[in-house]
Protein backbone atom coordinates (compact mmCIF):
# COMPACT_ATOMS: atom_id res chain seq x y z
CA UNK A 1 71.81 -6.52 12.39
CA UNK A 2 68.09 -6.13 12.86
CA UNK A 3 65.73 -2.97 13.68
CA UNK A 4 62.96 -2.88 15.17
CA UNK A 5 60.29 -0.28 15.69
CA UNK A 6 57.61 -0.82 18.14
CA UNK A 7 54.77 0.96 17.69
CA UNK A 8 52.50 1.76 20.67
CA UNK A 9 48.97 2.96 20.48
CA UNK A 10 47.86 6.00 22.19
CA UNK A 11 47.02 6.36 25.44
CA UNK A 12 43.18 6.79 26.45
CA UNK A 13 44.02 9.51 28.84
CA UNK A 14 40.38 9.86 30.46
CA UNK A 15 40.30 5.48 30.81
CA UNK A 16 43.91 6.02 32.18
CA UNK A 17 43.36 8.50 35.22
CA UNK A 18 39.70 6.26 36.11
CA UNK A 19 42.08 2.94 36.52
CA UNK A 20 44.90 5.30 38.32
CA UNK A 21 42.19 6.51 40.65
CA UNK A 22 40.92 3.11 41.55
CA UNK A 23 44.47 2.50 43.42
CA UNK A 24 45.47 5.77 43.92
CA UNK A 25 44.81 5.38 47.97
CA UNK A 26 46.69 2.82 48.19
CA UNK A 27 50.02 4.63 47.56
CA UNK A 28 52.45 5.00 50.44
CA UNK A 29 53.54 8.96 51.52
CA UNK A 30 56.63 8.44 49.47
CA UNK A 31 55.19 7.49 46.48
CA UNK A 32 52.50 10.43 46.72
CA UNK A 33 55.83 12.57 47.04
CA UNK A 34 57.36 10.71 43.69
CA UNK A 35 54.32 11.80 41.98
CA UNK A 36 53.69 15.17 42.92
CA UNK A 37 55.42 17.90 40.98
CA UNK A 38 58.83 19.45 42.41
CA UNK A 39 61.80 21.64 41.79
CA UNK A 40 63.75 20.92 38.90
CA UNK A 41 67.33 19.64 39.63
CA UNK A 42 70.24 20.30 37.28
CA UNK A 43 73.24 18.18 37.88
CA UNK A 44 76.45 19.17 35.62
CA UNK A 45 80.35 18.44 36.24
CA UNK A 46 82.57 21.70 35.77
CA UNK A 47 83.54 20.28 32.65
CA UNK A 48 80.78 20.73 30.66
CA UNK A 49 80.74 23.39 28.23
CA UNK A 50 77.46 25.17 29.78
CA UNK A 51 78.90 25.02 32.97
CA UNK A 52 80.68 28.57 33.10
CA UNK A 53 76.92 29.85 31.97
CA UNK A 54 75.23 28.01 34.66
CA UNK A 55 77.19 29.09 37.14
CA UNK A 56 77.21 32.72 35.98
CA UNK A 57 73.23 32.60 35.98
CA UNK A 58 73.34 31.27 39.06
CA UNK A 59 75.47 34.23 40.43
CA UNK A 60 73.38 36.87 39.17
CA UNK A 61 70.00 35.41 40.36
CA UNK A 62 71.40 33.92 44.06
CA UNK A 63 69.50 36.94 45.77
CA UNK A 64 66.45 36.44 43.93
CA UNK A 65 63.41 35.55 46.06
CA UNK A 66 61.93 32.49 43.45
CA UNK A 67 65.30 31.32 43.78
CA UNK A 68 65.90 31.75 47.87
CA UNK A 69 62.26 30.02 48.49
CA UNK A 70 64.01 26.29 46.99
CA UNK A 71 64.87 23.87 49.81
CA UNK A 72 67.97 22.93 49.15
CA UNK A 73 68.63 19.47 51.15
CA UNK A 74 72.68 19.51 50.14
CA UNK A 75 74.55 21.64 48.09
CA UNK A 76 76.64 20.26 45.81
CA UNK A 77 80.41 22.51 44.94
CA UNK A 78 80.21 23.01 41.55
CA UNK A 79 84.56 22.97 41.70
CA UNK A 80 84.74 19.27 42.76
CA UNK A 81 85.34 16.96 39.92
């Protein structure tokens, strides 16, 4: 068996965002969307050895007002498996 370890060179951050903003406009709605920044989402099955914590968390801070200002499209039961 072989490795391999590619090596990349660094990113020219100031060259990067003039070539992004040449296209920039052409980007549908969606992909302005994709790009923007947003709500974290945390996805775990019951299972999981943190879930008891997350859930408690969540149980203490459901009234909070950072918390009650997230769109929620669907909530997910945290008991299905």
């Amino acid at each position: 068996m072989q490795i391999a370890v590619c090596r990349l060179p660094f990113i020219d951050e100031c060259r990067l965002l003039s070539e992004i903003a040449k296209v920039e406009h052409t980007l549908t709605d969606e992909e302005k969307r994709r790009n923007s920044l947003g709500m974290d989402k945390l996805y775990i099955h019951v299972s999981h050895p943190l879930a008891s914590k997350i859930l408690a968390f969540y149980e203490r801070n459901k009234d909070n007002l950072k918390l009650s200002k997230a769109k929620v499209k669907r909530k997910i039961d945290p008991k299905l498996r």
